[in-house]
C-alpha atoms as a PDB file:
ATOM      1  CA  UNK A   1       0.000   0.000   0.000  1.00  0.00           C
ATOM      2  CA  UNK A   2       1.198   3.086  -0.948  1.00  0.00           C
ATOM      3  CA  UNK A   3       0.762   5.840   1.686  1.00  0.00           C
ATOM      4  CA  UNK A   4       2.096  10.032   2.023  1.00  0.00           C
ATOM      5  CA  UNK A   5       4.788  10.548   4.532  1.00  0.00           C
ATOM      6  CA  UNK A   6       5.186  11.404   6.875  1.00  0.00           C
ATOM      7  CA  UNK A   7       2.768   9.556   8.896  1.00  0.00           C
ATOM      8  CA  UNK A   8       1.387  11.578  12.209  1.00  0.00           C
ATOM      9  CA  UNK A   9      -0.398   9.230  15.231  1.00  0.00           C
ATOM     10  CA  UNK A  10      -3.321   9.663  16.980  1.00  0.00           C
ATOM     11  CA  UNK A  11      -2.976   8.350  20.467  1.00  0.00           C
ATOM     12  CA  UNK A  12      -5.597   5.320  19.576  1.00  0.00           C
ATOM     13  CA  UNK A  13      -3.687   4.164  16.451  1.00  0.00           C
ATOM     14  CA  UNK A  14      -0.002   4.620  18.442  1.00  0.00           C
ATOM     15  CA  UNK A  15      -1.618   3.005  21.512  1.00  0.00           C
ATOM     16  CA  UNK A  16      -2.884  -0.453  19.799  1.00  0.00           C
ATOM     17  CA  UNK A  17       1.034  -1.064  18.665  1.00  0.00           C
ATOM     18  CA  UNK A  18       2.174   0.455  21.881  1.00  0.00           C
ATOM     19  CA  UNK A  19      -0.284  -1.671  24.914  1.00  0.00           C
ATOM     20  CA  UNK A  20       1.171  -5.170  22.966  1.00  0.00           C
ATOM     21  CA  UNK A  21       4.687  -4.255  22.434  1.00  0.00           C
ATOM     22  CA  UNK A  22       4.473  -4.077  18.759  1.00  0.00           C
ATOM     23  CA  UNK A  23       5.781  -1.020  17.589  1.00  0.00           C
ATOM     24  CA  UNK A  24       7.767  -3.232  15.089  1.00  0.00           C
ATOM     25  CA  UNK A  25       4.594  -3.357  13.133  1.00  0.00           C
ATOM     26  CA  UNK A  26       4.851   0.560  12.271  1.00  0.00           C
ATOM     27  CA  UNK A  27       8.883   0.361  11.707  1.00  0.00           C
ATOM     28  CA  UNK A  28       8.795  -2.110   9.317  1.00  0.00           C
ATOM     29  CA  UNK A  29       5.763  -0.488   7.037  1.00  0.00           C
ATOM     30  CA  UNK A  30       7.051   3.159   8.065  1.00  0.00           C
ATOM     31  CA  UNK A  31      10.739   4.762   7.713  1.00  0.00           C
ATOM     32  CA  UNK A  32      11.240   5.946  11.408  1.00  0.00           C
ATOM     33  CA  UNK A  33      12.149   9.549  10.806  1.00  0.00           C
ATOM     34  CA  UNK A  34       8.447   9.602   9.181  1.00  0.00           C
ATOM     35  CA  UNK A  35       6.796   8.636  12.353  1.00  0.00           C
ATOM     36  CA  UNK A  36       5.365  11.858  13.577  1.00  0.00           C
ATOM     37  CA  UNK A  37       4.421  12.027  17.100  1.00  0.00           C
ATOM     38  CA  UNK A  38       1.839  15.054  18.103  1.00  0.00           C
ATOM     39  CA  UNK A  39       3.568  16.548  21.384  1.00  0.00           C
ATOM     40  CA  UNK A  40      -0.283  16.536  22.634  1.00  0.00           C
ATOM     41  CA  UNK A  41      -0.547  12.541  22.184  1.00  0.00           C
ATOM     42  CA  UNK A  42       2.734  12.286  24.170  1.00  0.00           C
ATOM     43  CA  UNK A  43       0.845  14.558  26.572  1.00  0.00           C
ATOM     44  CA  UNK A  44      -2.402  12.042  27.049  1.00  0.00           C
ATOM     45  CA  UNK A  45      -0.076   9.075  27.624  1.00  0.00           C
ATOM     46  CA  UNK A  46       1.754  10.923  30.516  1.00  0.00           C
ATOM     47  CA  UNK A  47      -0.463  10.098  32.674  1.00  0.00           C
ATOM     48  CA  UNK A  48       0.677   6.550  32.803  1.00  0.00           C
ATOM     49  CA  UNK A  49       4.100   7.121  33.586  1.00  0.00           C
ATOM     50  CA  UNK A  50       3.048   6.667  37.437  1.00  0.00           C
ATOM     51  CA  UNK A  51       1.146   3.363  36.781  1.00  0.00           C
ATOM     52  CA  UNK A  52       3.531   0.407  37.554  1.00  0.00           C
ATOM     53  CA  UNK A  53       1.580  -1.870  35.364  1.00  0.00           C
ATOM     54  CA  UNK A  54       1.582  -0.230  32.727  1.00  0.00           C
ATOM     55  CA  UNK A  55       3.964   2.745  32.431  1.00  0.00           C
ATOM     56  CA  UNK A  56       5.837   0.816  29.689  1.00  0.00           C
ATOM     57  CA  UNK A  57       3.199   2.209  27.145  1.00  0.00           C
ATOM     58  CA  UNK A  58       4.094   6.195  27.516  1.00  0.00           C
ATOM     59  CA  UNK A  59       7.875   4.442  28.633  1.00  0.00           C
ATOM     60  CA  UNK A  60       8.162   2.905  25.113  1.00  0.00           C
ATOM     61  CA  UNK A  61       7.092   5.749  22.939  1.00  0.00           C
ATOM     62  CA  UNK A  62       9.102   8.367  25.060  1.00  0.00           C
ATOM     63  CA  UNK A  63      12.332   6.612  24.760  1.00  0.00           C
ATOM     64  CA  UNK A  64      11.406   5.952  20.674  1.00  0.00           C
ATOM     65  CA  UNK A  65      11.756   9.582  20.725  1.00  0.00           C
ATOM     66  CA  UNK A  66      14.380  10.868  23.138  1.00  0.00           C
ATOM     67  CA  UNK A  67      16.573   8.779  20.466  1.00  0.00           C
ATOM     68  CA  UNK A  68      15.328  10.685  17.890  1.00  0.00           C
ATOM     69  CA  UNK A  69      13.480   7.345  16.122  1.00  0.00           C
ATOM     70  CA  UNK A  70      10.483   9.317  16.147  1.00  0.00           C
ATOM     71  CA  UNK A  71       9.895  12.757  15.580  1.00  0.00           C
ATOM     72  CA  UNK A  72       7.916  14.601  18.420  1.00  0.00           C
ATOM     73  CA  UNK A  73       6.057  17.461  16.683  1.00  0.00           C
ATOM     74  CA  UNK A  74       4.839  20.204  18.793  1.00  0.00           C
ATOM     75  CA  UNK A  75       1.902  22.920  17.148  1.00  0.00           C
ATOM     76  CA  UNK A  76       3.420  26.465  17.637  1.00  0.00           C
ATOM     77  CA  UNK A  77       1.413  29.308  19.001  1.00  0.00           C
ATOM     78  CA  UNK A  78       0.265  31.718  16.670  1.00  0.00           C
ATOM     79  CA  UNK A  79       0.865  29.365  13.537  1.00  0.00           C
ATOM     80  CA  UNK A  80      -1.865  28.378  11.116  1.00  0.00           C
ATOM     81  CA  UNK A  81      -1.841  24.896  12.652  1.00  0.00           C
ATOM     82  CA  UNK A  82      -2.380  26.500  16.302  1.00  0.00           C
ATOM     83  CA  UNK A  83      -5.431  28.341  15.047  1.00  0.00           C
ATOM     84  CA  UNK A  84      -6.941  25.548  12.958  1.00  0.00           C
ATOM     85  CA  UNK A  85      -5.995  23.040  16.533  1.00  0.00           C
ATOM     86  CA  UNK A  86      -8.151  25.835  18.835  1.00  0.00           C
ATOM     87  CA  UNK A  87     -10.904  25.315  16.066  1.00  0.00           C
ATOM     88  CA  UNK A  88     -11.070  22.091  15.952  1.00  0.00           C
ATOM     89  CA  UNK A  89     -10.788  21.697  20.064  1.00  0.00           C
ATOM     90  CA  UNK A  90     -13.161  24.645  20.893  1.00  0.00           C
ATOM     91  CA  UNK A  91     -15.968  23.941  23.614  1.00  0.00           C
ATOM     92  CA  UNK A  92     -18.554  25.973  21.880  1.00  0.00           C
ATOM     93  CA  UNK A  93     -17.612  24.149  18.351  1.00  0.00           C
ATOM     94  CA  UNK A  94     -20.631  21.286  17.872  1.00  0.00           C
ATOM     95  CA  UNK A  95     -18.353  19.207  16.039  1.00  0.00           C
ATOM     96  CA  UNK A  96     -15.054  19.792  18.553  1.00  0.00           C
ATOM     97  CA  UNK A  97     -13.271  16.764  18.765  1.00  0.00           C
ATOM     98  CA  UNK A  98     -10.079  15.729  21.185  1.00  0.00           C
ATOM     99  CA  UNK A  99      -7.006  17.358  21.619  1.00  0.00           C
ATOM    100  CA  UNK A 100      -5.388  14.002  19.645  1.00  0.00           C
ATOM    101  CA  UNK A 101      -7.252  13.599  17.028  1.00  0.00           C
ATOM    102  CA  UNK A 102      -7.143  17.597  16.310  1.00  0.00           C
ATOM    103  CA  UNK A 103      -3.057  17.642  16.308  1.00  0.00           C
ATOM    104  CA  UNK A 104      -2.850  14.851  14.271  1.00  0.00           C
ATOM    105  CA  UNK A 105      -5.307  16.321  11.875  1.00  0.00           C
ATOM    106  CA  UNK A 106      -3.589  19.526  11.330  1.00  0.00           C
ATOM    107  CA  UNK A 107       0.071  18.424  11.381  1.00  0.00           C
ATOM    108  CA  UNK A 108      -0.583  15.795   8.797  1.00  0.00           C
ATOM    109  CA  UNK A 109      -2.409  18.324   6.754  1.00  0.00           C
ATOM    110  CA  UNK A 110       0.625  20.967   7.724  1.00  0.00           C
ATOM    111  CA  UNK A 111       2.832  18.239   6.441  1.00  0.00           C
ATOM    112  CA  UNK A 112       1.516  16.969   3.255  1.00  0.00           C
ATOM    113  CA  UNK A 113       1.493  13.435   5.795  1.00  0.00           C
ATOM    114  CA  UNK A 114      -1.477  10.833   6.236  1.00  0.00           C
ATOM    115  CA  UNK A 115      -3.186  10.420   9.497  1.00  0.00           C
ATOM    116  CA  UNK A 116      -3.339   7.646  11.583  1.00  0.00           C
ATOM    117  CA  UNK A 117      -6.214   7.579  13.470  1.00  0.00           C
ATOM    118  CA  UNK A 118      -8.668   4.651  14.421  1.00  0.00           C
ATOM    119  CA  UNK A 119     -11.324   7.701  15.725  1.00  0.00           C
ATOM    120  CA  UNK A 120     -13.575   7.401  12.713  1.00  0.00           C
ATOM    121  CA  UNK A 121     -16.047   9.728  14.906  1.00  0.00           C
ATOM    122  CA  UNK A 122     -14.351  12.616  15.086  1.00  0.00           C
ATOM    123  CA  UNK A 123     -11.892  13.177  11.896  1.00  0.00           C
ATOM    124  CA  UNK A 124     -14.619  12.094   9.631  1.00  0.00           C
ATOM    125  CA  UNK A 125     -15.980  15.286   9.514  1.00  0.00           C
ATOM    126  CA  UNK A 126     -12.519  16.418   8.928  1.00  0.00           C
ATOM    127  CA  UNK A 127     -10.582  14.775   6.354  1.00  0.00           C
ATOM    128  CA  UNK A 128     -12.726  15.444   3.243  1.00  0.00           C
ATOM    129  CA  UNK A 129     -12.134  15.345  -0.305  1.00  0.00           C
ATOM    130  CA  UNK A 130      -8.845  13.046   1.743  1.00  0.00           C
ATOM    131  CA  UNK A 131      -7.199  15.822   2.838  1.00  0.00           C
ATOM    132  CA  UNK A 132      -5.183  14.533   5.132  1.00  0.00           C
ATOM    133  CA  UNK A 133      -5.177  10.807   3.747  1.00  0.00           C
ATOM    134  CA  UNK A 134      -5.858   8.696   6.744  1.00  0.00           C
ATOM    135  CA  UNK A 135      -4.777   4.937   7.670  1.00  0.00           C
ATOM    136  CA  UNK A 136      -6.361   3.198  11.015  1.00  0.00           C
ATOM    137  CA  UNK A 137      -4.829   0.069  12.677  1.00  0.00           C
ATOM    138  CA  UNK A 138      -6.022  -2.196  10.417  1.00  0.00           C
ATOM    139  CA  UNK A 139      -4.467  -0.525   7.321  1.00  0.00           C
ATOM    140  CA  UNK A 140      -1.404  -0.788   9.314  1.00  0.00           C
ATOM    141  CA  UNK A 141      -1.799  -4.419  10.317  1.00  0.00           C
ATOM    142  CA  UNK A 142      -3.466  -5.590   6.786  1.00  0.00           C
ATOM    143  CA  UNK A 143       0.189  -3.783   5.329  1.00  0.00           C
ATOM    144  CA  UNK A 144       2.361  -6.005   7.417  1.00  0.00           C
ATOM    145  CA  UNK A 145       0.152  -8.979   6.510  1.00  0.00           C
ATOM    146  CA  UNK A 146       0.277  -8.109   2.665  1.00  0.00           C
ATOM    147  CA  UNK A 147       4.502  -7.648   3.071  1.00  0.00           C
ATOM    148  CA  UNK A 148       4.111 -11.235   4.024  1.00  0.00           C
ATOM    149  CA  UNK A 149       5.090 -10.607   7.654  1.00  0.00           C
ATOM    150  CA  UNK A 150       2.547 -12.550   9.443  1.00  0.00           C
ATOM    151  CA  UNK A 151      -0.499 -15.053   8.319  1.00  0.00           C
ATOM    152  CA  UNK A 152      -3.981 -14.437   8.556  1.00  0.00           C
ATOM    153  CA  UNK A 153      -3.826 -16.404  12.145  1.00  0.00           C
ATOM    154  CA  UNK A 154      -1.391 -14.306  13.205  1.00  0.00           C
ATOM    155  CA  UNK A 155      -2.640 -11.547  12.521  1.00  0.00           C
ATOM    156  CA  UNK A 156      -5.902 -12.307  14.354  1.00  0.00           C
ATOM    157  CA  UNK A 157      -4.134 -12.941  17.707  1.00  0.00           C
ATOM    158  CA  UNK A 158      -2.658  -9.226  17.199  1.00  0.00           C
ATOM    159  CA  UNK A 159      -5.813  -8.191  16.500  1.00  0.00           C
ATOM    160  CA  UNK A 160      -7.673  -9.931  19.530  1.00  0.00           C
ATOM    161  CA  UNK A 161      -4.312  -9.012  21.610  1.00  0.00           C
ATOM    162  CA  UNK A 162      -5.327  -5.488  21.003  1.00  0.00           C
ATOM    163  CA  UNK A 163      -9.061  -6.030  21.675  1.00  0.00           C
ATOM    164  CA  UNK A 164      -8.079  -7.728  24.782  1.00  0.00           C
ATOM    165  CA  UNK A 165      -5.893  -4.664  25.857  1.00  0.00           C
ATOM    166  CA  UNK A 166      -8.867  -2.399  25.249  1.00  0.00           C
ATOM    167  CA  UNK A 167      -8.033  -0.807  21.711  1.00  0.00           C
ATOM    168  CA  UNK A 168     -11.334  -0.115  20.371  1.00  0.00           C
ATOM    169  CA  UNK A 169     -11.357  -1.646  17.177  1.00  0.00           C
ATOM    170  CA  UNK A 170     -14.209  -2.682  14.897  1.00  0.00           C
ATOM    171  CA  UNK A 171     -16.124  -6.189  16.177  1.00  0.00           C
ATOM    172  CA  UNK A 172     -14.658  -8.151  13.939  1.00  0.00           C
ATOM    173  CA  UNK A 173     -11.517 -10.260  13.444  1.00  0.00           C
ATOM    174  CA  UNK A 174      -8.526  -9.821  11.229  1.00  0.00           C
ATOM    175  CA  UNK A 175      -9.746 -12.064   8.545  1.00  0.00           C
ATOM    176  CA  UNK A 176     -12.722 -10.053   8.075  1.00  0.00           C
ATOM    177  CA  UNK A 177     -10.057  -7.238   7.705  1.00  0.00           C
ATOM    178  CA  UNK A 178      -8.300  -8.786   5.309  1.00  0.00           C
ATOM    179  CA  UNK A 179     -11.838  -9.566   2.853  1.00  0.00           C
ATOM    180  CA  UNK A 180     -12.486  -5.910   3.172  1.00  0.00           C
ATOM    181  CA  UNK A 181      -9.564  -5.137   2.069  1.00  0.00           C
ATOM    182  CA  UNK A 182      -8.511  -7.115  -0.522  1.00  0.00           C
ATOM    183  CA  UNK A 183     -12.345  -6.485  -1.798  1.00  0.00           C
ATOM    184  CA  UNK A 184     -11.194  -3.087  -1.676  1.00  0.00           C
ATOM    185  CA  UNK A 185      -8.246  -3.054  -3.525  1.00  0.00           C
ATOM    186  CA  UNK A 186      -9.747  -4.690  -6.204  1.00  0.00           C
ATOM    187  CA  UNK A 187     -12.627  -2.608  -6.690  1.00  0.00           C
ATOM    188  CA  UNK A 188     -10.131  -0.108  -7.131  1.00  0.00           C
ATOM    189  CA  UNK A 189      -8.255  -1.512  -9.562  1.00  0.00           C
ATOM    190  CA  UNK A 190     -11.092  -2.071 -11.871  1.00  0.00           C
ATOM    191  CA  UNK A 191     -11.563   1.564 -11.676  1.00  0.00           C
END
């Protein structure tokens, strides 16, 4: 699959890779430097840095970019990106969606990336005409399967791993992914 870097996470679609230890997944479908990081996703995660459990998950991505494997991309104040995020995060906007989603929105736009967001909900409304493109876990997971990575099996305990860890995901398994998308792509190369 062919996608626009640089690729900028949403905490959901970081988080499904990041609760199983699976960050792999991204590195091999993504170049590293092209793994944008919204400073406000690093932000959300913070909070479990305290958590013995499971303070791997903020642990994991902070260290991926404290070496500089990932970039962390902050929104500066008075830019056009920090005036389209207060839009988009406004309490009086009916359609205001979360501080995540709205950074990733407007840095991938900013940045000519694709978003990565599983939050169907919220950047619906914002990505028309695709602009940003955007890519949810299973795009990700359904690219490692296609690169030959993993089997169908395999990629249904990932999938279930996920689940299992919370990641909201749609109800059904990765081999349901996998006939949507292979339906997909060849409905659009009949086009």
């Amino acid at each position: 699959m062919q996608f626009k870097l640089p690729v900028v996470f949403d905490n959901d679609c970081i988080s499904s890779f990041l609760w199983i230890k699976r960050l792999d997944i991204i590195e091999f479908i993504f170049p590293k430097s092209e793994i944008i990081i919204p400073e406000v996703v690093l932000d959300e995660l913070k909070m479990l840095e305290s958590s013995a459990r499971f303070n791997y998950v903020y642990n994991d991505l902070k260290h991926k970019i404290d070496s500089g494997e990932y970039i962390l991309q902050p929104i500066s104040a008075l830019s056009t990106e920090a005036i389209d995020y207060a839009e988009l995060t406004r309490m009086d906007n009916p359609q205001a969606i979360g501080k995540g989603e709205a950074a990733a929105i407007v840095l991938a736009k900013s940045l000519g990336g694709t978003l990565a967001s599983n939050n169907l909900a919220d950047i619906l409304p914002y990505v028309k005409g695709g602009q940003p493109p955007y890519i949810m876990t299973d795009t990700i997971l359904y690219s490692y399967y296609k690169e030959g990575k993993i089997t169908i099996t395999e990629g249904n305990a990932i999938w279930n791993d996920m689940k299992r860890r919370k990641r909201r995901l749609p109800p059904y398994n990765f081999d349901e992914v996998v006939k949507r998308m292979d339906c997909n792509s060849q409905n659009h190369n009949v086009i």
